[in-house]
Protein backbone atom coordinates (compact mmCIF):
# COMPACT_ATOMS: atom_id res chain seq x y z
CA UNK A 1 53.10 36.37 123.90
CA UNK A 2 50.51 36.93 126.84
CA UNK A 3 53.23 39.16 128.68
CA UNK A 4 52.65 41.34 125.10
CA UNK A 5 49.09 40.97 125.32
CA UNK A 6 48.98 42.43 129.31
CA UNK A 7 51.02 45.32 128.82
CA UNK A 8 49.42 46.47 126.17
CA UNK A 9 45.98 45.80 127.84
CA UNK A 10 46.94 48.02 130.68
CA UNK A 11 47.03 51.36 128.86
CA UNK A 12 44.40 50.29 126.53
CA UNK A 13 41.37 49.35 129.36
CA UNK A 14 42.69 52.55 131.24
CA UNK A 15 42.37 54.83 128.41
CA UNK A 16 38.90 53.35 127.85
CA UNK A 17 38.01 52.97 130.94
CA UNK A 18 38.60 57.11 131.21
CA UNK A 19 36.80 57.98 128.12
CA UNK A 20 33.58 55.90 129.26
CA UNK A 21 33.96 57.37 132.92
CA UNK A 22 33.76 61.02 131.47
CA UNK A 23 31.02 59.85 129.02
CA UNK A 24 29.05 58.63 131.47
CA UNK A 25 29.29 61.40 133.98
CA UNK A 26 28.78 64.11 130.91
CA UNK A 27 25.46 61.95 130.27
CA UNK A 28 24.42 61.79 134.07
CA UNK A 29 24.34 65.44 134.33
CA UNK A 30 23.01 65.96 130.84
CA UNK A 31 20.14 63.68 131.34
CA UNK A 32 19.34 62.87 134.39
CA UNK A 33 16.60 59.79 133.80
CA UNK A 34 19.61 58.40 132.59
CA UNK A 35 20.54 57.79 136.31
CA UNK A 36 17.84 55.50 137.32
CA UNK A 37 18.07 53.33 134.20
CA UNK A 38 21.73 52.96 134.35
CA UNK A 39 21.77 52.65 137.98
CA UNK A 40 19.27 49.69 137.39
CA UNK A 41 21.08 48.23 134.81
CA UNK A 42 24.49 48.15 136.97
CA UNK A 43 23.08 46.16 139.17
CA UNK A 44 21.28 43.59 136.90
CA UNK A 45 24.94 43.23 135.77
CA UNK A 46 26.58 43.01 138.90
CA UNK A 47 23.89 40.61 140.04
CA UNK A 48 24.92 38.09 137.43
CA UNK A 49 28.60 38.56 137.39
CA UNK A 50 28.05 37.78 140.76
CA UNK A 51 25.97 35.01 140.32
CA UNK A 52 28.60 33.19 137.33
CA UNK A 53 31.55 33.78 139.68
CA UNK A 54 29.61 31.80 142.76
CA UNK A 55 28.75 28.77 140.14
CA UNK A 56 31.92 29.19 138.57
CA UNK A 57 34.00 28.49 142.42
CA UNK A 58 31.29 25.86 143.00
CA UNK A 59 30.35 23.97 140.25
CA UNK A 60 33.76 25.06 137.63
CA UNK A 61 33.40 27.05 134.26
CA UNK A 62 33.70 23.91 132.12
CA UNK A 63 30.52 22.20 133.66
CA UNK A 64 29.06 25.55 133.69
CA UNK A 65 29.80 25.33 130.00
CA UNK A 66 28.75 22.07 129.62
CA UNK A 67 25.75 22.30 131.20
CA UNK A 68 24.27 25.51 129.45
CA UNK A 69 26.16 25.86 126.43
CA UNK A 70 25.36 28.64 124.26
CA UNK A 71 23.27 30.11 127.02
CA UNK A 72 26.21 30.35 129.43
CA UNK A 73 28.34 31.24 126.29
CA UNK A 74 26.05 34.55 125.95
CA UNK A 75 25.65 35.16 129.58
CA UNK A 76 29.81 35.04 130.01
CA UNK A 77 30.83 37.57 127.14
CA UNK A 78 27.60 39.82 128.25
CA UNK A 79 29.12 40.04 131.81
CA UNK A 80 33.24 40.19 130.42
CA UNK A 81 31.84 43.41 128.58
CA UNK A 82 29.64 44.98 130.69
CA UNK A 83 30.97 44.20 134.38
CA UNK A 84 33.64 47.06 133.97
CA UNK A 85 31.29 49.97 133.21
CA UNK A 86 28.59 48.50 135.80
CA UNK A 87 31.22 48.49 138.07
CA UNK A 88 31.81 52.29 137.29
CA UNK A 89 28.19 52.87 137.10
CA UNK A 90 27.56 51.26 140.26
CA UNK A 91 30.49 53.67 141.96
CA UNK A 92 29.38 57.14 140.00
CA UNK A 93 25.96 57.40 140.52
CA UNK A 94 26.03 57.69 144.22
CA UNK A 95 29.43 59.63 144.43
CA UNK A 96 27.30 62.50 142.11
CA UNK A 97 25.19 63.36 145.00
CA UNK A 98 28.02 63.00 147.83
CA UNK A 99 30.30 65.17 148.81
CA UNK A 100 33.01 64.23 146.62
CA UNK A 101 34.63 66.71 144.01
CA UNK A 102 34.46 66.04 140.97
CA UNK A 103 37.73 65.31 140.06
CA UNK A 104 37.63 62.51 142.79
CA UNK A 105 34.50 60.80 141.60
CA UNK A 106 36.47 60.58 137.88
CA UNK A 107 39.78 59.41 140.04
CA UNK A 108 37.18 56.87 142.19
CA UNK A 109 35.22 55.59 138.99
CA UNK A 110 38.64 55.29 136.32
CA UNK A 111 40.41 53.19 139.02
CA UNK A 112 37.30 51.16 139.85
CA UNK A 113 36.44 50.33 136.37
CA UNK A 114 40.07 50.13 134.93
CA UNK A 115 40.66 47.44 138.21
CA UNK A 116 37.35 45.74 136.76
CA UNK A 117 38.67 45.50 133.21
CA UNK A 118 42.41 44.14 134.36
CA UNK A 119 40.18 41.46 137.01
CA UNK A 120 38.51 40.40 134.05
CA UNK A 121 40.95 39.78 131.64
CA UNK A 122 43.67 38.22 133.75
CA UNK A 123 40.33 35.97 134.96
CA UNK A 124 39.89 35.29 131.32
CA UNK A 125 43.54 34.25 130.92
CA UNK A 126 43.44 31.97 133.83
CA UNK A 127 40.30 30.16 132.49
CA UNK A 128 41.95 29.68 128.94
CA UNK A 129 44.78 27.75 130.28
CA UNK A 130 42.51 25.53 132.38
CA UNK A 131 40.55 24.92 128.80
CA UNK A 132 44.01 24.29 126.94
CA UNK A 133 45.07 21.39 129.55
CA UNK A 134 41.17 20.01 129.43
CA UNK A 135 40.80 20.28 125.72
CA UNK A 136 43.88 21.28 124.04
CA UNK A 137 45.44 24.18 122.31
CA UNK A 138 43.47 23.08 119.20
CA UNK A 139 40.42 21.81 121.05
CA UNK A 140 41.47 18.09 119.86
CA UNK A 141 41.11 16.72 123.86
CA UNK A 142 45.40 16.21 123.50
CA UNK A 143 46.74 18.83 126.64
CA UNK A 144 49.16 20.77 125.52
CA UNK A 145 52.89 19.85 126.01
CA UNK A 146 53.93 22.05 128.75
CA UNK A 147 51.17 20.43 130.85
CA UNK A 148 52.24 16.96 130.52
């Protein structure tokens, strides 16, 4: 069932990841105060998804978890959903005043953001197993058969 789930999350982050790409880029030359804030913004996010990864490799998401509970909780699905348009963000904004076309800065920013959104989901795979064998499929603290 989680092959299912990845194929169809391939064409559904890329289309989305296209449609905010061209969003975002129709917004940065619309309004262009929009550039600082965002720019800003991207790398609050990127700052913290950092920052979760590095405790996450050191300390492990489950006494991350444990530790902060609800606040982690928030912090994690705030950085699942915003890392991949940060990530684009982070990648437009300088590529507007380069020498780029424009049809490579879309091209650079998709494939950025699109790799984002497939990191982050396969990451969020990998961490659900490691919770199914720690607490169970049903959260009961009983692994799940095909780990013992």
């Amino acid at each position: 069932m989680e092959l299912l789930g990845l194929l169809f999350a391939v064409p559904v982050t890329l289309l989305t990841s296209t449609a905010f790409c061209f969003l975002a880029r129709w917004a940065f030359t619309r309004w262009t105060f929009l550039r600082l804030i965002c720019g800003v913004l991207a790398l609050l996010v990127l700052l913290s998804v950092a920052i979760e990864v590095f405790l996450s490799v050191l300390v492990g998401p489950l006494q991350l978890h444990n530790r902060w509970g609800v606040i982690h909780a928030v912090v994690h699905h705030a950085n699942f959903f915003l890392a991949p348009p940060a990530v684009a963000c982070a990648i437009y904004l300088p590529c507007i005043h380069g020498d780029l076309r424009r049809g490579e800065q879309r091209i650079l920013a998709i494939g950025a953001c699109w790799f984002t959104c497939m990191a982050v989901v396969l990451g969020h795979i990998a961490v659900d197993e490691e919770d199914e064998e720690i607490y169970g499929v049903d959260g009961s603290g009983v692994p799940s058969r095909q780990s013992q």
